[in-house]
PDB file of N, CA and C in Angstrom:
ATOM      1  N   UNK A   1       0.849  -1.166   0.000  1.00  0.00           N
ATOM      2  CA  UNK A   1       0.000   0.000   0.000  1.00  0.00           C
ATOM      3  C   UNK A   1       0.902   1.238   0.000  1.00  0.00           C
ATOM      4  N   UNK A   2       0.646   2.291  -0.532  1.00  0.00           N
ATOM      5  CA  UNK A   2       1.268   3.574  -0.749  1.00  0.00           C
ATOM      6  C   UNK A   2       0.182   4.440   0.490  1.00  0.00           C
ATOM      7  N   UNK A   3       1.976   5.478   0.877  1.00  0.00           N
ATOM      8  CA  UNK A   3       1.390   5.959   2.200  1.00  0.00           C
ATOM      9  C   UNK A   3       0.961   7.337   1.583  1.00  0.00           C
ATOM     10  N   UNK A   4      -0.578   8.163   1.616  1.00  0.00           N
ATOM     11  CA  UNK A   4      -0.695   9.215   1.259  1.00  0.00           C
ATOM     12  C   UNK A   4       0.280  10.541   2.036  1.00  0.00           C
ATOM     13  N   UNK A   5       0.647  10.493   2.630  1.00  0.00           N
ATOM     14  CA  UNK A   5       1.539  11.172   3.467  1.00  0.00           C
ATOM     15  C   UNK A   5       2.560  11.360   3.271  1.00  0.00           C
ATOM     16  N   UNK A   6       3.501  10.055   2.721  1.00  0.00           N
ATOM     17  CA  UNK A   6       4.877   9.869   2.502  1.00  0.00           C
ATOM     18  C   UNK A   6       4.958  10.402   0.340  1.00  0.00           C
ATOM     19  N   UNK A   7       5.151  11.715   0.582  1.00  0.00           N
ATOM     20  CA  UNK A   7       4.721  12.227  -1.315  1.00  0.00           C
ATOM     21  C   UNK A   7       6.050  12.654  -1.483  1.00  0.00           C
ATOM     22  N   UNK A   8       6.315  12.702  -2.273  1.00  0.00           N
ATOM     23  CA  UNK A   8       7.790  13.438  -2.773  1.00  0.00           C
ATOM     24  C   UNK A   8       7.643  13.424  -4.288  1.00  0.00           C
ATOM     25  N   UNK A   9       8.500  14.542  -4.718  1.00  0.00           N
ATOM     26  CA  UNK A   9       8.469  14.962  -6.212  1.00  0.00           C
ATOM     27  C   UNK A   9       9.983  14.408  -7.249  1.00  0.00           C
ATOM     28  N   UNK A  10       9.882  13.817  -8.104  1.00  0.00           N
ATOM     29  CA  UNK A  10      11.524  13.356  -8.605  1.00  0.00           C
ATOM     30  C   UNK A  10      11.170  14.399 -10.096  1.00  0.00           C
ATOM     31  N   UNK A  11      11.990  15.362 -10.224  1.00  0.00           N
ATOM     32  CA  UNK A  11      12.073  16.129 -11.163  1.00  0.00           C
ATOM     33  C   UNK A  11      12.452  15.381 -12.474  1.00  0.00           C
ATOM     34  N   UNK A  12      12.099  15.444 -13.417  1.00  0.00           N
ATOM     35  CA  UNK A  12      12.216  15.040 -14.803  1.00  0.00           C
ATOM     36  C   UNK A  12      12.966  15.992 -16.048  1.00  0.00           C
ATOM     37  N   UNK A  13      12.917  17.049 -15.763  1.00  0.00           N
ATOM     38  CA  UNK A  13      13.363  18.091 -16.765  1.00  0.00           C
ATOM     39  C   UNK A  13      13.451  19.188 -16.086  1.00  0.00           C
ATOM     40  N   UNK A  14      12.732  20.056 -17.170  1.00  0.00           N
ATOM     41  CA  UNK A  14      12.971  21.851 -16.540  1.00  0.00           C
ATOM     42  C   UNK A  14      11.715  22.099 -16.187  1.00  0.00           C
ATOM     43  N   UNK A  15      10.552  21.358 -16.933  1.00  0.00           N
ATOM     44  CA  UNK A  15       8.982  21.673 -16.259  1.00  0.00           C
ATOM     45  C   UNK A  15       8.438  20.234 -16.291  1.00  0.00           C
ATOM     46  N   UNK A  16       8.970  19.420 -15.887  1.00  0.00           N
ATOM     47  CA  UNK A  16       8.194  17.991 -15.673  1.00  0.00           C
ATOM     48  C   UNK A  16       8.903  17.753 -14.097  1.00  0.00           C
ATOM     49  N   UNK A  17       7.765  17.148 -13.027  1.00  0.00           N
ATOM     50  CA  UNK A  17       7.964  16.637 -12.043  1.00  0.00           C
ATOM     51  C   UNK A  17       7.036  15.304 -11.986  1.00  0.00           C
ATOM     52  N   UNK A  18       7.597  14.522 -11.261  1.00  0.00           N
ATOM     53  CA  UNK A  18       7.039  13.071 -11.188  1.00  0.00           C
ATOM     54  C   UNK A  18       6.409  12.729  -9.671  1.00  0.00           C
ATOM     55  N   UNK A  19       5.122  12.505  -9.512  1.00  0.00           N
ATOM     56  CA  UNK A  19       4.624  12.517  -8.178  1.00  0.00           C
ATOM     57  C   UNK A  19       4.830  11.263  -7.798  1.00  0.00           C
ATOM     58  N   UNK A  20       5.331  10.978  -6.520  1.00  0.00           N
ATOM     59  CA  UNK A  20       5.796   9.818  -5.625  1.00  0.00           C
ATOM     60  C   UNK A  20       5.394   9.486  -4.243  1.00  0.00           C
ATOM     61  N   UNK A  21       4.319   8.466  -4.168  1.00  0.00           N
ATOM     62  CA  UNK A  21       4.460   8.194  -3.054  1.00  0.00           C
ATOM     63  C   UNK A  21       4.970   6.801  -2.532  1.00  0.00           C
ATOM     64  N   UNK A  22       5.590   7.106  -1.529  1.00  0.00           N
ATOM     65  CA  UNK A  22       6.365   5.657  -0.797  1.00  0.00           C
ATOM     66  C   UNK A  22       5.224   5.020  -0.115  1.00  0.00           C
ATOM     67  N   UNK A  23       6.108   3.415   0.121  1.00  0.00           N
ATOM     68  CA  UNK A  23       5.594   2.354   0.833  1.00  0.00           C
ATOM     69  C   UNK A  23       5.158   2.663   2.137  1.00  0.00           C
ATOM     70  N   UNK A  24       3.837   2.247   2.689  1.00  0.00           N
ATOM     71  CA  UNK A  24       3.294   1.951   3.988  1.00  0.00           C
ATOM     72  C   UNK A  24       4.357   1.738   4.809  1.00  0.00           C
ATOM     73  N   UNK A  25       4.244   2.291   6.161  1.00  0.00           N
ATOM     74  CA  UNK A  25       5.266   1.909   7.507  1.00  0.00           C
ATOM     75  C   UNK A  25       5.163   1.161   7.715  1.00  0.00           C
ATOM     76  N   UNK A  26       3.581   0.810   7.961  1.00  0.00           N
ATOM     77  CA  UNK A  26       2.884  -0.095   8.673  1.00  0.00           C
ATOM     78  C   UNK A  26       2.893   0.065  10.094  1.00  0.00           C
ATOM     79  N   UNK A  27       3.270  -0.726  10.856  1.00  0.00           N
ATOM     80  CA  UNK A  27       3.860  -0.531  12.277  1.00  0.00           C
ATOM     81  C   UNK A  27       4.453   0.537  13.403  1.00  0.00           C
ATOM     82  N   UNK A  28       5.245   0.587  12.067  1.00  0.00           N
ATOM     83  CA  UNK A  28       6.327   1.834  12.130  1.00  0.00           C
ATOM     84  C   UNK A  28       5.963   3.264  12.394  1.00  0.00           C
ATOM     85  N   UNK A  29       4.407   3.099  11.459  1.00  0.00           N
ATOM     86  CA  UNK A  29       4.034   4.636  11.409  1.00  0.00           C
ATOM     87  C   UNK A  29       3.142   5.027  12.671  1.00  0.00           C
ATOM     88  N   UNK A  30       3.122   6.412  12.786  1.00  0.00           N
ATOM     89  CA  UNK A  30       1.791   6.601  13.932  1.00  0.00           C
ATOM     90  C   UNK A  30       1.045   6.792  13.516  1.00  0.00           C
ATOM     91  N   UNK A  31       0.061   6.692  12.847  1.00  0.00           N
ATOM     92  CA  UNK A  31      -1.118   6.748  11.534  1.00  0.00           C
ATOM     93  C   UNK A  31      -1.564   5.510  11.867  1.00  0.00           C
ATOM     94  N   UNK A  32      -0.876   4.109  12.254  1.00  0.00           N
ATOM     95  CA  UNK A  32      -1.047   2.734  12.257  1.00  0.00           C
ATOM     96  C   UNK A  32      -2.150   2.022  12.887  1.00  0.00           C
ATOM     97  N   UNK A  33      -3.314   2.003  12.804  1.00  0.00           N
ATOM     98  CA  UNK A  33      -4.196   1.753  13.303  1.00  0.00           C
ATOM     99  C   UNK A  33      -3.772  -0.251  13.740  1.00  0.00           C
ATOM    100  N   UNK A  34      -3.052  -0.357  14.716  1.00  0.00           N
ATOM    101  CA  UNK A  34      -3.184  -1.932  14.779  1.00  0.00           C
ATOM    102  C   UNK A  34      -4.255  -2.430  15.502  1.00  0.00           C
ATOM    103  N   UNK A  35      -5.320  -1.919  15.940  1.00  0.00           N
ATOM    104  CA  UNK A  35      -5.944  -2.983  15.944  1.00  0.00           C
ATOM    105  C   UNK A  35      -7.222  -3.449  14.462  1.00  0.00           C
ATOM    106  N   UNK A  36      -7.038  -2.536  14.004  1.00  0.00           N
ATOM    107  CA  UNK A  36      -7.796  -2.424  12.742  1.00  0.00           C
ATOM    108  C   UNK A  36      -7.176  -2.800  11.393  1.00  0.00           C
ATOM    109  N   UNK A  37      -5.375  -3.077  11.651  1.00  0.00           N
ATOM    110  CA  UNK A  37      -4.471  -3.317  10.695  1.00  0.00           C
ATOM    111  C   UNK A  37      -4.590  -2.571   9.623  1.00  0.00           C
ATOM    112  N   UNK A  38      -4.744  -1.206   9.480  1.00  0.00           N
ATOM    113  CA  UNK A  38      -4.713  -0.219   8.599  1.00  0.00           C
ATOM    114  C   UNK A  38      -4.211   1.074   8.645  1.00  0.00           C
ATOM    115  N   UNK A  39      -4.559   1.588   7.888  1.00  0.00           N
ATOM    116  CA  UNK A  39      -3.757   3.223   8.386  1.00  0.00           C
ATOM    117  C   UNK A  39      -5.107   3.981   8.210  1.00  0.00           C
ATOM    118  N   UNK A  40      -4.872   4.825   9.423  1.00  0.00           N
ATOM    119  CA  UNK A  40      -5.697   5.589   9.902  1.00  0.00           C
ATOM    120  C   UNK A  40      -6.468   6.829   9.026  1.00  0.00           C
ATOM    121  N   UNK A  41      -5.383   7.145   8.562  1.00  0.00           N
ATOM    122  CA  UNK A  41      -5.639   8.456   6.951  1.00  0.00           C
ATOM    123  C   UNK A  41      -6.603   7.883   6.082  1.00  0.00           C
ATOM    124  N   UNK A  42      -6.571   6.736   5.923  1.00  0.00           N
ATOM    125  CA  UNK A  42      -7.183   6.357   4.642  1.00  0.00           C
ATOM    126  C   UNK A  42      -8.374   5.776   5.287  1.00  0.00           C
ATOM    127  N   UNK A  43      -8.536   5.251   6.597  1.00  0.00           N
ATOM    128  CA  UNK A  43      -9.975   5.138   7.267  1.00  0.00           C
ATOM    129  C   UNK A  43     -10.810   6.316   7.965  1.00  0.00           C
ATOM    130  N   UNK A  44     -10.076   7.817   8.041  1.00  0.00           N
ATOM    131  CA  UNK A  44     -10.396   8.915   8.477  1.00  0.00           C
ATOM    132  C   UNK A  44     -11.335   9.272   7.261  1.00  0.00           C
ATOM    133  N   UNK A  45     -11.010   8.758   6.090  1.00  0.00           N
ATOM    134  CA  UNK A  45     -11.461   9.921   4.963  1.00  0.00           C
ATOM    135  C   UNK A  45     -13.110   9.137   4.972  1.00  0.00           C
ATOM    136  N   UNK A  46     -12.936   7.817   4.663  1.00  0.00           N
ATOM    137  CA  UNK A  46     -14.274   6.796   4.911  1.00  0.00           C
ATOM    138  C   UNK A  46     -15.104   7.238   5.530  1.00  0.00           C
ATOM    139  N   UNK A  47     -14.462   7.175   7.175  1.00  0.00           N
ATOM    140  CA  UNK A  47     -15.660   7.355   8.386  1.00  0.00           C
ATOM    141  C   UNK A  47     -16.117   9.087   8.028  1.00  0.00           C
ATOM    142  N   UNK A  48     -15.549   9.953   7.641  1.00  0.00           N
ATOM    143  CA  UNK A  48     -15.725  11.393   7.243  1.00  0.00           C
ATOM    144  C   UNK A  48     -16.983  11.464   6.126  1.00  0.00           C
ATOM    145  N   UNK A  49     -16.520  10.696   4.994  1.00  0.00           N
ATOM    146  CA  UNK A  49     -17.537  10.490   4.119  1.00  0.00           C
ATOM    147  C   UNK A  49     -18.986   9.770   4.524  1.00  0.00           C
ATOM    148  N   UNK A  50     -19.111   8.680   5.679  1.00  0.00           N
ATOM    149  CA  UNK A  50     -20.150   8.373   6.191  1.00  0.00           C
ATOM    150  C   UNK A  50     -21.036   9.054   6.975  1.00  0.00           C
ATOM    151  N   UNK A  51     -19.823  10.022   7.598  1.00  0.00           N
ATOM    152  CA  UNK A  51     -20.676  11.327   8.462  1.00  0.00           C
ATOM    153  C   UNK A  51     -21.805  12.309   7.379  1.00  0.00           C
ATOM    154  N   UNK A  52     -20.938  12.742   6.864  1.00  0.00           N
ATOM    155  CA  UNK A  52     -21.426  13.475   5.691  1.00  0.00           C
ATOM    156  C   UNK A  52     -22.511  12.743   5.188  1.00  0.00           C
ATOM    157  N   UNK A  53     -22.961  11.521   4.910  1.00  0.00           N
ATOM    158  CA  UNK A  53     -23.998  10.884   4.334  1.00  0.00           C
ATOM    159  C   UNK A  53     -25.116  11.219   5.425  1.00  0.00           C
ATOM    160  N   UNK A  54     -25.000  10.696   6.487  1.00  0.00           N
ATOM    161  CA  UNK A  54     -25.694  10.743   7.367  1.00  0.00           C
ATOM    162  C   UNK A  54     -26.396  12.016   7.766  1.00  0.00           C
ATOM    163  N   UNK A  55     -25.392  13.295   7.772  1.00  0.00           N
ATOM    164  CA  UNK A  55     -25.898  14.634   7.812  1.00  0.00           C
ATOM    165  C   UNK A  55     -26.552  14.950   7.198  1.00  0.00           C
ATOM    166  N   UNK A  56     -26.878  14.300   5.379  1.00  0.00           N
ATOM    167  CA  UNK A  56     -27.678  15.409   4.991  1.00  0.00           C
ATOM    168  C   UNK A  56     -29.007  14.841   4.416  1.00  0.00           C
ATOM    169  N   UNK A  57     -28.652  13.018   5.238  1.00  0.00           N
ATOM    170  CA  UNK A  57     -30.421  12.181   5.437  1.00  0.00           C
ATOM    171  C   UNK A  57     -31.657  13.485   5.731  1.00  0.00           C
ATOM    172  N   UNK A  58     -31.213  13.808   6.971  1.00  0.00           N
ATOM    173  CA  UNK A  58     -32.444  14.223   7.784  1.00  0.00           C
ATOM    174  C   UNK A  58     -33.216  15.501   6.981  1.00  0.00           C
ATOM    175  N   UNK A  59     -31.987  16.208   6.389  1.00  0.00           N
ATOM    176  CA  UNK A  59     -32.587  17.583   5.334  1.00  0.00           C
ATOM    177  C   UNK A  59     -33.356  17.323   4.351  1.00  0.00           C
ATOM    178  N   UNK A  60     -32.931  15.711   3.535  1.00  0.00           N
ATOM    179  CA  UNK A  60     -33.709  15.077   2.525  1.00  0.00           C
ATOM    180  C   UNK A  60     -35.380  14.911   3.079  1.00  0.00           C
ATOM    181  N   UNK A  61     -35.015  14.406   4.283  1.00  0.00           N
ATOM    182  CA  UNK A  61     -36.486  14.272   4.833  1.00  0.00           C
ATOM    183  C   UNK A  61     -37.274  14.999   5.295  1.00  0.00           C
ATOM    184  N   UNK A  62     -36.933  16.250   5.529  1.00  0.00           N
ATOM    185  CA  UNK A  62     -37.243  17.621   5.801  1.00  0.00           C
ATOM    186  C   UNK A  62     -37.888  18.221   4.660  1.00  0.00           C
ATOM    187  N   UNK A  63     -37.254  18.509   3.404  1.00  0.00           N
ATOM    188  CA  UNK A  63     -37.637  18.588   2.255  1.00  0.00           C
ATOM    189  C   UNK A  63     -38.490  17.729   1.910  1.00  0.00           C
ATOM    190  N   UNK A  64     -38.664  15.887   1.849  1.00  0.00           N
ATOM    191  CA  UNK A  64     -39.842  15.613   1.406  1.00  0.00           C
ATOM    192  C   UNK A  64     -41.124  15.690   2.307  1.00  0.00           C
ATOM    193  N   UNK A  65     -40.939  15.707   3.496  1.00  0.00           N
ATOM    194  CA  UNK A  65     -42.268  15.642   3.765  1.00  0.00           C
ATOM    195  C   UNK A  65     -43.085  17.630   3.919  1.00  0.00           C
ATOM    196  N   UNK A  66     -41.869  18.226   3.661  1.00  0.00           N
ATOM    197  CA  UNK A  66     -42.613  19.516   2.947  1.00  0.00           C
ATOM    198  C   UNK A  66     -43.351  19.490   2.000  1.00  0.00           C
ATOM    199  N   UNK A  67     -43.088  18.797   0.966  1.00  0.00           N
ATOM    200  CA  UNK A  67     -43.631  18.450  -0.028  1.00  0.00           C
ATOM    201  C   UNK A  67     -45.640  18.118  -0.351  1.00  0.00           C
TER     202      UNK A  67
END
């Protein structure tokens, strides 16, 4: 797995750069969710996106039963 965190740029020319990201810590990292065996960044964005679903149920239902 590639760590979103770990990015670095390897230049190619005079206007080309090459985007890089390195290997997972795993363990190593503090991001490391072990009991979930994952990294935390990439389950932050998930549970974020589920919030967001959830928030904007109740407005949907607000709106239909205006209706």
């Amino acid at each position: 797995m590639k760590c979103p965190l770990l990015q670095r740029y390897l230049i190619e020319g005079e206007n080309k750069a090459l985007e890089v990201f390195d290997d997972c810590l795993k363990e190593e990292c503090a991001w490391w969710e072990g009991a979930g065996k994952r990294c935390a960044v990439l389950s932050l964005s998930r549970q974020l996106w589920l919030l967001v679903g959830d928030a904007s149920m109740p407005a949907e239902k607000i709106a239909a039963a205006g209706k």
